[in-house]
N, C-alpha and C. Protein backbone atom coordinates (compact mmCIF):
# COMPACT_ATOMS: atom_id res chain seq x y z
N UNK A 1 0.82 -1.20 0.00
CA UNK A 1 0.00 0.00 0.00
C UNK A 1 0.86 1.26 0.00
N UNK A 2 2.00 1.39 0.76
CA UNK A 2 2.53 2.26 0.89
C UNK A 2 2.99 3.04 -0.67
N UNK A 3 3.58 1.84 -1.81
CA UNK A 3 4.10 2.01 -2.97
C UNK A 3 3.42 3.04 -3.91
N UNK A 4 2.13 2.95 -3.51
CA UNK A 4 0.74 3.73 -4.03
C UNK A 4 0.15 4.87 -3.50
N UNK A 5 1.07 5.31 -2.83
CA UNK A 5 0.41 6.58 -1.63
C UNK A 5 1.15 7.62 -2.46
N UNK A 6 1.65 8.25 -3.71
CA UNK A 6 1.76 9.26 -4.28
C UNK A 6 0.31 9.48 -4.78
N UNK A 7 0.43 7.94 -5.95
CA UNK A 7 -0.93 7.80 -6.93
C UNK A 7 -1.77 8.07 -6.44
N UNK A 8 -2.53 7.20 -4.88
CA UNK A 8 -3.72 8.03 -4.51
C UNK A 8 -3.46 9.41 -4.06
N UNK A 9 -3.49 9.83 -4.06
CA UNK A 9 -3.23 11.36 -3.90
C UNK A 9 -3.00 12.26 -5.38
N UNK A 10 -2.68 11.74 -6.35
CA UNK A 10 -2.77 12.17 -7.39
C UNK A 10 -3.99 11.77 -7.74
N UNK A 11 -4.46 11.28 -7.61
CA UNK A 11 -6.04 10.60 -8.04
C UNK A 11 -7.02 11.67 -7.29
N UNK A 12 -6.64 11.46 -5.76
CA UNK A 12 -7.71 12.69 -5.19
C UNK A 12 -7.54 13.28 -5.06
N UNK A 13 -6.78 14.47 -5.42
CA UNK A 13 -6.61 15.58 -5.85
C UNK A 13 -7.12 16.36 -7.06
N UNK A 14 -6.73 15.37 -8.39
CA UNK A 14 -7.85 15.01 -9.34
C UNK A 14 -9.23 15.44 -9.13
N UNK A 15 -9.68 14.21 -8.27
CA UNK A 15 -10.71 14.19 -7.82
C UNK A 15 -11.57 15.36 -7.33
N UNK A 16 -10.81 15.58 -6.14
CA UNK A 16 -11.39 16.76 -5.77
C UNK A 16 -11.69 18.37 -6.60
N UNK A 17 -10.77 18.32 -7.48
CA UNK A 17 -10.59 19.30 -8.38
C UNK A 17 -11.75 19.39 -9.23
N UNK A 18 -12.30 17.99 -9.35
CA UNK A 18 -13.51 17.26 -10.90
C UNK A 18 -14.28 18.14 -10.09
N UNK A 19 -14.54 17.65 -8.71
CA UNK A 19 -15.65 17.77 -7.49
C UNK A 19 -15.85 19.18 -7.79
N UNK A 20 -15.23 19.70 -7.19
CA UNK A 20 -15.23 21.23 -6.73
C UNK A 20 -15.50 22.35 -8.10
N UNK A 21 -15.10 21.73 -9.25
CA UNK A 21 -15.13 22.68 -10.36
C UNK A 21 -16.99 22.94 -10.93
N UNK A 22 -17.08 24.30 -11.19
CA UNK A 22 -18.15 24.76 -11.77
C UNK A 22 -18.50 24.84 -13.47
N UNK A 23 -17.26 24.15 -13.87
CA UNK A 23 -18.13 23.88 -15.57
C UNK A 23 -16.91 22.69 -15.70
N UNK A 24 -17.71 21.93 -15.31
CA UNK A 24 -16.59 20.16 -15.57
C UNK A 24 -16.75 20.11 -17.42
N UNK A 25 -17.63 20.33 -18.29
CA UNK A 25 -17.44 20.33 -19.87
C UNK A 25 -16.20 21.36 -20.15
N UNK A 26 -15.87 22.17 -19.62
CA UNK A 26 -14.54 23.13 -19.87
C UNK A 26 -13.36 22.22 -19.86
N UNK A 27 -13.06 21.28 -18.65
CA UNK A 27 -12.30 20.65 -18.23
C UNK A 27 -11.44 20.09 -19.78
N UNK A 28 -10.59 20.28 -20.02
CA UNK A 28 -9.54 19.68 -21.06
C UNK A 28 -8.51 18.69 -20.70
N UNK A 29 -9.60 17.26 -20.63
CA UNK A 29 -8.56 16.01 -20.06
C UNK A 29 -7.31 15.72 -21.19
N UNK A 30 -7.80 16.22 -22.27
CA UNK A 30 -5.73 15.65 -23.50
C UNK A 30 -4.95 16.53 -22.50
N UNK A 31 -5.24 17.90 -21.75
CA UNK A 31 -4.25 18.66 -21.27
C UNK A 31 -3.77 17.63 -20.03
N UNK A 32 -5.05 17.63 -19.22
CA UNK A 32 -4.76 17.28 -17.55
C UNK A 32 -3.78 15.82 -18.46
N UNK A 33 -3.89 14.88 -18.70
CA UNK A 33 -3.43 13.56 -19.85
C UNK A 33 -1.81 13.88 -20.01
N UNK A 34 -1.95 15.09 -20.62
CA UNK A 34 -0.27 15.86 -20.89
C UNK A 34 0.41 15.73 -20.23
N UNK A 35 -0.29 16.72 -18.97
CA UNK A 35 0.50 17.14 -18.09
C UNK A 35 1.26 15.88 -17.09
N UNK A 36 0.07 14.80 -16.79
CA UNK A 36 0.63 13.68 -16.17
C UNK A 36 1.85 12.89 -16.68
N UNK A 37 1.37 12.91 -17.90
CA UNK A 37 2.32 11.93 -18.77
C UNK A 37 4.09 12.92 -19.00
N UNK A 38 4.21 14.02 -18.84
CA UNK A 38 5.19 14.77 -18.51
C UNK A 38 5.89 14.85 -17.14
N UNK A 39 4.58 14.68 -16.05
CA UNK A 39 5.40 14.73 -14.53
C UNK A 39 5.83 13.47 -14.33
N UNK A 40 5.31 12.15 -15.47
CA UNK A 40 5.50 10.47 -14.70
C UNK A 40 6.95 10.55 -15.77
N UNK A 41 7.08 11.42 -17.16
CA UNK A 41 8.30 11.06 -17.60
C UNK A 41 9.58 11.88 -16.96
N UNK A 42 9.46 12.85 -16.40
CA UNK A 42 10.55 13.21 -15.44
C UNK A 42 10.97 12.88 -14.50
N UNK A 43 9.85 12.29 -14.04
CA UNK A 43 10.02 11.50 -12.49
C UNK A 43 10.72 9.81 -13.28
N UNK A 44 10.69 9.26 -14.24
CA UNK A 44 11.72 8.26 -14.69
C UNK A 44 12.95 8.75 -15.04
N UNK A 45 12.66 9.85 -15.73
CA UNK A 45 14.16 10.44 -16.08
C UNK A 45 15.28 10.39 -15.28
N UNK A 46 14.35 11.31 -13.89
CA UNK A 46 15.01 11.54 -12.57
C UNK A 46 15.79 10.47 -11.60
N UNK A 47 14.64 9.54 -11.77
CA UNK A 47 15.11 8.50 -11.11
C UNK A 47 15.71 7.31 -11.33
N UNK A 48 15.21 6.74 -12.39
CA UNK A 48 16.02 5.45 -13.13
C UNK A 48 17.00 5.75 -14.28
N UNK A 49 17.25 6.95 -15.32
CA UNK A 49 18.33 7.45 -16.28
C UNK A 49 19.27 8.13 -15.49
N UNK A 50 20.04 7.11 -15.75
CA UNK A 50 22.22 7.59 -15.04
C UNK A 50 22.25 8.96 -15.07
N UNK A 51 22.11 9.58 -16.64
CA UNK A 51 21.92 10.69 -16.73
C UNK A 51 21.15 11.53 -16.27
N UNK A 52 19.97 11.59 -16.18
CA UNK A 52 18.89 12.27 -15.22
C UNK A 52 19.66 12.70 -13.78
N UNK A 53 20.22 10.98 -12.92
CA UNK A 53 20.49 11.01 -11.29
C UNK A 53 21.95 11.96 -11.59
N UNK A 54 22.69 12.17 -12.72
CA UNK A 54 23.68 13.00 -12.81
C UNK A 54 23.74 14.31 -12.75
N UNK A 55 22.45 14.54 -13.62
CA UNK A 55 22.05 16.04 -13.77
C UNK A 55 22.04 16.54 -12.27
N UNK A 56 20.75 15.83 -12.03
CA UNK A 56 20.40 16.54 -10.59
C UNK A 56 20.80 16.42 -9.51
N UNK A 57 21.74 15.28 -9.60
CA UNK A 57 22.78 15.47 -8.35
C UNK A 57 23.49 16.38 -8.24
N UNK A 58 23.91 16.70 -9.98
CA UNK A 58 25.04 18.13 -9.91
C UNK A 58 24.34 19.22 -9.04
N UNK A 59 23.08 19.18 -9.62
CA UNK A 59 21.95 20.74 -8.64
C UNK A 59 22.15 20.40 -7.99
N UNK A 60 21.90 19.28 -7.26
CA UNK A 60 21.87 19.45 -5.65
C UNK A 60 22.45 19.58 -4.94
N UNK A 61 24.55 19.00 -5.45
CA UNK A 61 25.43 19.32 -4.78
C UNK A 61 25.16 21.29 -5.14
N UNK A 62 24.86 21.63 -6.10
CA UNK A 62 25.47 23.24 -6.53
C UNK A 62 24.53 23.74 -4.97
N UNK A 63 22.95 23.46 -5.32
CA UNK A 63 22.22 24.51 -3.64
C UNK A 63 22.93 23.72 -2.94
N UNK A 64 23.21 22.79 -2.36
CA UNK A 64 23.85 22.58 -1.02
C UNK A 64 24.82 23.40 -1.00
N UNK A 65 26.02 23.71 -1.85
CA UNK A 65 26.92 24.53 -1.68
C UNK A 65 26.73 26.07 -1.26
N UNK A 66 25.74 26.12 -2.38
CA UNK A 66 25.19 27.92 -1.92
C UNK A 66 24.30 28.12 -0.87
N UNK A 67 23.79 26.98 -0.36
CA UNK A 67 23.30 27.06 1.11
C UNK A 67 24.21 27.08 2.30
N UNK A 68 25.62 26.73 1.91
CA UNK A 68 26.79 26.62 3.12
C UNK A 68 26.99 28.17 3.11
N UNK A 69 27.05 28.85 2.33
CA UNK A 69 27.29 30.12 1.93
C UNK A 69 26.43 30.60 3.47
N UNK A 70 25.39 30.14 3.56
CA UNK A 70 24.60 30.96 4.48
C UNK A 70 24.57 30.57 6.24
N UNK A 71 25.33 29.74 6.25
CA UNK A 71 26.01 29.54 7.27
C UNK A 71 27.05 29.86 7.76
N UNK A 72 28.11 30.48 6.68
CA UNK A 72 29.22 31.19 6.92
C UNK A 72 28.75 32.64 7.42
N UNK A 73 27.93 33.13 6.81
CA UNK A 73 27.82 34.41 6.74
C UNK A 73 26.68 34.88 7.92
């Protein structure tokens, strides 16, 4: 269950959004569709491509560094 506790939450959030909205025919699911299919391919990029965990390790060492900055000072 635990493995699935992003998804639900992406689901009801969704959800709640369907819920709460005042013209659900406006709603443009190819977009909402897009947009998922863009946050699930970065989030592979990120995490399983060498390259991806390279990129953003570099960021993360770079703010960690410029965050020491603020401990010096």
């Amino acid at each position: 269950m635990g493995r699935f506790t992003g998804l639900i939450g992406v689901v009801l959030i969704l959800g709640i959004a369907f819920l709460l909205s005042n013209n659900r025919k406006a709603i443009n699911y190819r977009l909402v569709a897009v947009g998922l299919a863009l946050q699930l391919g970065l989030a592979i990029f990120i995490l399983k491509v060498p390259l991806g965990q390279a990129i953003f390790g570099k960021l993360g060492a770079g703010i960690t560094k410029l965050l020491a900055f603020s401990d010096k000072g």
